[in-house]
C-alpha atoms as a PDB file:
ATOM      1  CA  UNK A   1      20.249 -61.366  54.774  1.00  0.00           C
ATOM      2  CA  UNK A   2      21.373 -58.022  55.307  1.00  0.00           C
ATOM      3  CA  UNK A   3      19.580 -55.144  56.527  1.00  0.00           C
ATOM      4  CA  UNK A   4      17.178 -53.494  54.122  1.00  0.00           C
ATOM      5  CA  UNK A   5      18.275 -50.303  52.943  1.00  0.00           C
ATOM      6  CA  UNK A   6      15.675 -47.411  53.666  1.00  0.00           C
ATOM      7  CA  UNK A   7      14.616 -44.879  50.855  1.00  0.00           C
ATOM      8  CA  UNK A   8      12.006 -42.134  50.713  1.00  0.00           C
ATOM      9  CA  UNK A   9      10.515 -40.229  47.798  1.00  0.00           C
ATOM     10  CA  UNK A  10       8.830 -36.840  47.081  1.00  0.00           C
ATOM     11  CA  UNK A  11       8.057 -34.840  43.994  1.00  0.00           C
ATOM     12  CA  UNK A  12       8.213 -30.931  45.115  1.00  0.00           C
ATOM     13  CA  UNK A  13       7.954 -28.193  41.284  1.00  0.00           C
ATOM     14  CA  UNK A  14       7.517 -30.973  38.632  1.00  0.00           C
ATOM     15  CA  UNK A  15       5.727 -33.375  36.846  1.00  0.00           C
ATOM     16  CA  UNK A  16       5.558 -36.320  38.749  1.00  0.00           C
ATOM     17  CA  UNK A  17       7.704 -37.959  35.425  1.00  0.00           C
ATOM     18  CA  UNK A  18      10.456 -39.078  37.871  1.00  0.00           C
ATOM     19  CA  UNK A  19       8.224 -41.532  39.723  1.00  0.00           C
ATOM     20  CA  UNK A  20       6.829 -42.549  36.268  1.00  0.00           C
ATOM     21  CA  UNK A  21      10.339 -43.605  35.632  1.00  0.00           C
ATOM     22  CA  UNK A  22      11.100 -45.228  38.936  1.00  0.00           C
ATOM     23  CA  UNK A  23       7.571 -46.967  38.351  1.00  0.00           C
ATOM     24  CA  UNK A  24       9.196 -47.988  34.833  1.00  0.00           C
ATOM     25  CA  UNK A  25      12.120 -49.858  36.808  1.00  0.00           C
ATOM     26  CA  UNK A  26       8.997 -52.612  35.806  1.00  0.00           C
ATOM     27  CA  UNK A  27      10.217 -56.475  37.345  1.00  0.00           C
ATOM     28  CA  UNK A  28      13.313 -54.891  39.073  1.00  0.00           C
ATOM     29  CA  UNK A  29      10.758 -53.734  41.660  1.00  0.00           C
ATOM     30  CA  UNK A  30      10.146 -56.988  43.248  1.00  0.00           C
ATOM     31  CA  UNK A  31      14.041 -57.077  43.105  1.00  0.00           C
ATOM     32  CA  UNK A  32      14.370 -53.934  45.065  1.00  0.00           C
ATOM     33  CA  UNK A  33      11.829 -54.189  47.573  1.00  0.00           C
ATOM     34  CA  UNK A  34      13.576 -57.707  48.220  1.00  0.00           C
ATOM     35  CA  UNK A  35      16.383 -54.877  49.330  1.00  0.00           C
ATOM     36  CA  UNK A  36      15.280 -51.724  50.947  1.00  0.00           C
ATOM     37  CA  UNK A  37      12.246 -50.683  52.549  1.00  0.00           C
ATOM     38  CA  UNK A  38      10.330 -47.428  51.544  1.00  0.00           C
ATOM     39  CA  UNK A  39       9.541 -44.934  54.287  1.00  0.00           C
ATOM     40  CA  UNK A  40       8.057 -41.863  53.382  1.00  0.00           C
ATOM     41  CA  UNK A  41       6.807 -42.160  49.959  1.00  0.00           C
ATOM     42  CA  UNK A  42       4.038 -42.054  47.292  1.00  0.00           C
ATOM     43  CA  UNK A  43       5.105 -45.133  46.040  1.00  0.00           C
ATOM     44  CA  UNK A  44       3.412 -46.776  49.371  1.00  0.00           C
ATOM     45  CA  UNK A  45       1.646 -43.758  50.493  1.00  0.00           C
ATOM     46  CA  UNK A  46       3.409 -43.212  53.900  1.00  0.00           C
ATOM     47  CA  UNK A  47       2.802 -39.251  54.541  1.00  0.00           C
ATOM     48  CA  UNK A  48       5.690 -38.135  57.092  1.00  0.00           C
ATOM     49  CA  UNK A  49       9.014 -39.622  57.894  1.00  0.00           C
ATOM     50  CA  UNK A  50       8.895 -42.567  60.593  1.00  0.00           C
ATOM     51  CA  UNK A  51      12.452 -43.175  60.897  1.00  0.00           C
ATOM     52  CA  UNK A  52      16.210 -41.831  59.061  1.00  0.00           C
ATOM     53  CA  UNK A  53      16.587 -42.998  55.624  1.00  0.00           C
ATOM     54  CA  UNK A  54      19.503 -43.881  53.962  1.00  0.00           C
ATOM     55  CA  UNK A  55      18.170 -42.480  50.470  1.00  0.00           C
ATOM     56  CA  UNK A  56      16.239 -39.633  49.622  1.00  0.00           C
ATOM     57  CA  UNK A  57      15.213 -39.379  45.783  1.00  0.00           C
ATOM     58  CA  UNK A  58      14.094 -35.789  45.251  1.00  0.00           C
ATOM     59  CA  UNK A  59      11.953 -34.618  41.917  1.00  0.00           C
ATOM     60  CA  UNK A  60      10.721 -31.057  40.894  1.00  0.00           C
ATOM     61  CA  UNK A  61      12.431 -27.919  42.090  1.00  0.00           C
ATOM     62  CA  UNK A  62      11.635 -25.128  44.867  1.00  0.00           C
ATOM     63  CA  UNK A  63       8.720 -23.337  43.404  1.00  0.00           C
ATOM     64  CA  UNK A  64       7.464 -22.253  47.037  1.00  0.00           C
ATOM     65  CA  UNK A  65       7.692 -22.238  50.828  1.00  0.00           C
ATOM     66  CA  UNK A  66       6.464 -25.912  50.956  1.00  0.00           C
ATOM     67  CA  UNK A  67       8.881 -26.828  48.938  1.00  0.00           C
ATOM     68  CA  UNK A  68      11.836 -25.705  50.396  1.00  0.00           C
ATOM     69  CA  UNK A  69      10.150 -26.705  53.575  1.00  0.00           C
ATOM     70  CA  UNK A  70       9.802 -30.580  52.327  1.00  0.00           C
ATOM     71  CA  UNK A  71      13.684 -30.436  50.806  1.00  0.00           C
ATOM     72  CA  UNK A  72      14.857 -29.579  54.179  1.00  0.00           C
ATOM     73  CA  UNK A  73      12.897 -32.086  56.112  1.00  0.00           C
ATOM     74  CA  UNK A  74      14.315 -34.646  53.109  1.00  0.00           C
ATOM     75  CA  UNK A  75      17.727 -33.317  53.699  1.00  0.00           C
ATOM     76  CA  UNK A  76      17.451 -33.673  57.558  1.00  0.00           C
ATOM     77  CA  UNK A  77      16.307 -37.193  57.484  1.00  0.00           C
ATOM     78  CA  UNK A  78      18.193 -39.000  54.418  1.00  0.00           C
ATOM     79  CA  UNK A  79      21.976 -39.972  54.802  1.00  0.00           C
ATOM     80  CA  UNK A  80      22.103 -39.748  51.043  1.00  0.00           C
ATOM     81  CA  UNK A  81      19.957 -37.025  49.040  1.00  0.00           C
ATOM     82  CA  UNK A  82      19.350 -37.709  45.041  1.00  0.00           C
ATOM     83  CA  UNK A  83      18.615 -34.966  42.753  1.00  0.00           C
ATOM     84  CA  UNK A  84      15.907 -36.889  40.652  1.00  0.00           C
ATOM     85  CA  UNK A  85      15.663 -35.407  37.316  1.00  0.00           C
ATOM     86  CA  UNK A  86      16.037 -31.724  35.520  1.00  0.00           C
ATOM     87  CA  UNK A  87      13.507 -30.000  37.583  1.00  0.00           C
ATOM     88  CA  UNK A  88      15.294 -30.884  40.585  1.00  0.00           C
ATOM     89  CA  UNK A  89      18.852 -30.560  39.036  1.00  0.00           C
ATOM     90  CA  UNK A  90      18.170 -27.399  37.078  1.00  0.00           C
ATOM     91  CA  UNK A  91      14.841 -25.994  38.047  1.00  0.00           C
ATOM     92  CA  UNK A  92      13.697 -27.872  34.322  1.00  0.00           C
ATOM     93  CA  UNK A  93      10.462 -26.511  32.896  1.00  0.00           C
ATOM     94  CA  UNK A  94       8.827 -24.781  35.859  1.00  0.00           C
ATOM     95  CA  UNK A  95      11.810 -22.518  36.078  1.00  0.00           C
ATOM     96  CA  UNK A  96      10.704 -21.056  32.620  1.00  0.00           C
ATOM     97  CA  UNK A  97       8.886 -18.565  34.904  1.00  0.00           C
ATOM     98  CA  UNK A  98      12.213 -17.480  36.362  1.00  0.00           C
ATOM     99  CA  UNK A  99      12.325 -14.655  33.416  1.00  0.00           C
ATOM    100  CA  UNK A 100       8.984 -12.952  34.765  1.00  0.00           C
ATOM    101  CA  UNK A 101       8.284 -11.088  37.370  1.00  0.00           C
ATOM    102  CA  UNK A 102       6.249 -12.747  40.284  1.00  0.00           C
ATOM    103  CA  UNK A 103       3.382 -10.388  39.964  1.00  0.00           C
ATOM    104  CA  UNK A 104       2.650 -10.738  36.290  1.00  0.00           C
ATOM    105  CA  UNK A 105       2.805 -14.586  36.633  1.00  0.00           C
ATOM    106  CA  UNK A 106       0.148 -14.378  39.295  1.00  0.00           C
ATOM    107  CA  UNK A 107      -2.110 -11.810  37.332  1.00  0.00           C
ATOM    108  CA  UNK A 108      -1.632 -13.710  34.230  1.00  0.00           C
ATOM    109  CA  UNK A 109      -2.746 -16.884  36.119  1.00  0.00           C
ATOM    110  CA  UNK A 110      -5.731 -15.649  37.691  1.00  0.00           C
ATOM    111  CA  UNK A 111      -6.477 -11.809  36.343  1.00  0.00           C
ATOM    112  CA  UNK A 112      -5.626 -11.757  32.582  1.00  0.00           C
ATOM    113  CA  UNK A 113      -5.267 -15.255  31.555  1.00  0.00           C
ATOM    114  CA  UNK A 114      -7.631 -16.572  28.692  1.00  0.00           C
ATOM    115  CA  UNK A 115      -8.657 -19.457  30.876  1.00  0.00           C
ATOM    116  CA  UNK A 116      -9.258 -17.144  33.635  1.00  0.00           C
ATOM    117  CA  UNK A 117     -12.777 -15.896  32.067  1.00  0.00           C
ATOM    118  CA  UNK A 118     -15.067 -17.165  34.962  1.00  0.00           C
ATOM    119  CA  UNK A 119     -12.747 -15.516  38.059  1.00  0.00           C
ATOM    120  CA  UNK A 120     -15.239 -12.327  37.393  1.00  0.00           C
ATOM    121  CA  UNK A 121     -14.280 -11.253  40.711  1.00  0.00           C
ATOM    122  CA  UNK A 122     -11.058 -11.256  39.820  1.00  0.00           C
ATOM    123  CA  UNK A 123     -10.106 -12.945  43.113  1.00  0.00           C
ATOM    124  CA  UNK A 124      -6.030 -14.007  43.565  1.00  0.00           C
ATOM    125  CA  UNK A 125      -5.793 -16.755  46.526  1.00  0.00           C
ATOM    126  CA  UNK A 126      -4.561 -15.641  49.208  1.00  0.00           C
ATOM    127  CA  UNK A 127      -5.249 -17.870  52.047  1.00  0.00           C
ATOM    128  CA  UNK A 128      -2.968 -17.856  54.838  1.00  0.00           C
ATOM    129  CA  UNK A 129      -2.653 -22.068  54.521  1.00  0.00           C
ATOM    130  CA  UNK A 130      -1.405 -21.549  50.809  1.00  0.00           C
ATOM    131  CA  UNK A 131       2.450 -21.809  50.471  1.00  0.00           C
ATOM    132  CA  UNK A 132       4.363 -18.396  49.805  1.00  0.00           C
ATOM    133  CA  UNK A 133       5.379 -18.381  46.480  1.00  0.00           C
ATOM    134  CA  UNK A 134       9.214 -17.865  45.617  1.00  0.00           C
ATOM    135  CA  UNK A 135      10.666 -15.265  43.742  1.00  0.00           C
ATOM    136  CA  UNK A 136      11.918 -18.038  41.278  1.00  0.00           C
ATOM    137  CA  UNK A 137      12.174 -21.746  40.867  1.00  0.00           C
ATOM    138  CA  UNK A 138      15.596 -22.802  42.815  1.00  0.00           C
ATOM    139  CA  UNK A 139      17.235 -26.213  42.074  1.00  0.00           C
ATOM    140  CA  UNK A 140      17.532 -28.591  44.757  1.00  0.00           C
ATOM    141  CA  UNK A 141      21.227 -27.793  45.383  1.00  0.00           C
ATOM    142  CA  UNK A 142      20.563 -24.207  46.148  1.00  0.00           C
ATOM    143  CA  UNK A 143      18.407 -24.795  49.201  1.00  0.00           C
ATOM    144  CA  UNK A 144      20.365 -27.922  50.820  1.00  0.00           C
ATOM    145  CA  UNK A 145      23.511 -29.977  49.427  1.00  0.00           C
ATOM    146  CA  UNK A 146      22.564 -32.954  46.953  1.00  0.00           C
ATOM    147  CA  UNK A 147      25.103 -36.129  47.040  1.00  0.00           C
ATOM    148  CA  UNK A 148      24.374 -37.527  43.530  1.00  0.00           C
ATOM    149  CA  UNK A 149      22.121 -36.153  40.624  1.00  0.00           C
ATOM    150  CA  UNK A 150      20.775 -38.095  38.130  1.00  0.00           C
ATOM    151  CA  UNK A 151      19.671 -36.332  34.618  1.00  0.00           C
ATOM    152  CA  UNK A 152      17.075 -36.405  32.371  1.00  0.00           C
ATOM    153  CA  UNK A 153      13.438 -35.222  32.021  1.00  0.00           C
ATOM    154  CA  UNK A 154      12.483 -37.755  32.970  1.00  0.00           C
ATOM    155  CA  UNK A 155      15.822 -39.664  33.804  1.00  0.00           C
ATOM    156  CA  UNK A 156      15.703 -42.961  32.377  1.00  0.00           C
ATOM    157  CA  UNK A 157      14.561 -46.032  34.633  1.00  0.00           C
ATOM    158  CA  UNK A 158      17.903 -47.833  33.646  1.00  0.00           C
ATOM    159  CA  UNK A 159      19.729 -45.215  34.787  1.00  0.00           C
ATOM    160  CA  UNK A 160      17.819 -44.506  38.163  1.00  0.00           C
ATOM    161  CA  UNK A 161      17.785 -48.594  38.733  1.00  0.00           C
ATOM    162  CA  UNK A 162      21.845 -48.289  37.825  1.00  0.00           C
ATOM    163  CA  UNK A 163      21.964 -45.587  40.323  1.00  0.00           C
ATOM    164  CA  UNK A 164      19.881 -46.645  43.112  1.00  0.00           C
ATOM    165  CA  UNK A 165      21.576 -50.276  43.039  1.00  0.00           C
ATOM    166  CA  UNK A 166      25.101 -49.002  43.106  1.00  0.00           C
ATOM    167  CA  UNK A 167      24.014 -46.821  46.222  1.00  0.00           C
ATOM    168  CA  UNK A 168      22.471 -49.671  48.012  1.00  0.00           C
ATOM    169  CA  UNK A 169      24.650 -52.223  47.206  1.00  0.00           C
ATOM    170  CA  UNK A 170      28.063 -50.238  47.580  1.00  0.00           C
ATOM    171  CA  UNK A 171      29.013 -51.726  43.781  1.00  0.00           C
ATOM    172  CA  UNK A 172      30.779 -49.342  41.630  1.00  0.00           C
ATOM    173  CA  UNK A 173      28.214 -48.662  38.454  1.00  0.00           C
ATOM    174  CA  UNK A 174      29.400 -49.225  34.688  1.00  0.00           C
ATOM    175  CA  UNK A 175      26.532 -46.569  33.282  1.00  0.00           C
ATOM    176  CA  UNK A 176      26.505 -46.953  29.798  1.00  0.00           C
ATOM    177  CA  UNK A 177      25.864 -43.502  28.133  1.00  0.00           C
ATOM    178  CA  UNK A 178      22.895 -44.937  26.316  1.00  0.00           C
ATOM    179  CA  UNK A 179      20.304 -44.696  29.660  1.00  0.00           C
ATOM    180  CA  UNK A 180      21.395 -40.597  29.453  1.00  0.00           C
ATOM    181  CA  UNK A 181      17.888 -39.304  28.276  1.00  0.00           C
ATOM    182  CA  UNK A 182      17.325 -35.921  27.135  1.00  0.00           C
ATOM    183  CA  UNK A 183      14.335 -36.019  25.033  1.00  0.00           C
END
């Protein structure tokens, strides 16, 4: 048997959706963990990177200092980097904020906000162990390059199983335009 491919996840500005739909690959799961091995991951809960990867699947966009942080440790550790999703493609739905100013997002999140109505001190974090905030939400491919980039919100788990296969495999793909999900 050949050596088990090595892939790590991480969601950075998203939903988490991505790993919903990696989660969805349902049965094909025991198929690929018969093939790689996952390092640093939610999936098995393994915190910081123990070894290179060959595959790094990255959801959510750059939000914040963390972020970018994480993308380049992901970057610096994965042969192969995978743009998981719109967030990370695009910026997707956290880079609706992208319009707004910085400051009113934060006073509208913790000053003037109608959920806001027991912060009577009207305290803003500020802890020095807090990430920095960004000016905007950056896709993945402005901070570090991306090889591949698979779409959808979330993408679909045919397509990331499609993907991921062809990748560890070294097959060439037939992806039928049907696993394309934007909805």
């Amino acid at each position: 048997m050949a050596e088990k491919k090595i892939i790590a996840t991480t969601s950075l500005a998203g939903c988490f959706g991505c790993h919903m739909s990696i989660l969805d690959i349902d049965e094909r799961l025991l198929d690929l963990i018969e093939i790689v091995e996952f390092n640093k991951s939610p999936i098995n809960d393994i915190k910081k990177f123990t070894r290179k990867c060959d595959i790094g699947l990255i959801e959510g966009g750059c939000c914040n200092s963390e972020n970018v942080h994480v993308l380049k440790l992901f970057r610096e550790n994965c042969r192969i980097l995978v743009a998981l999703g719109e967030c990370a493609i695009m910026g997707g739905l956290p880079a609706m904020r992208n319009g707004i100013p910085l400051k009113e997002c934060i006073e509208e999140a913790y000053l003037n906000g109608i959920t806001v109505h027991s912060n009577t001190q009207k305290i803003v974090p500020n802890d020095p162990e807090l990430p920095i905030l960004l000016d905007r939400v950056y896709p993945c491919s402005d901070i570090v390059k991306i090889d591949y980039s698979i779409p959808g919100c979330p993408p679909h788990a045919d397509l990331i199983w499609a993907t991921l296969y062809s990748l560890i495999t070294g097959k060439e793909s037939d992806i039928p335009y049907e696993v394309f999900k934007y909805d």
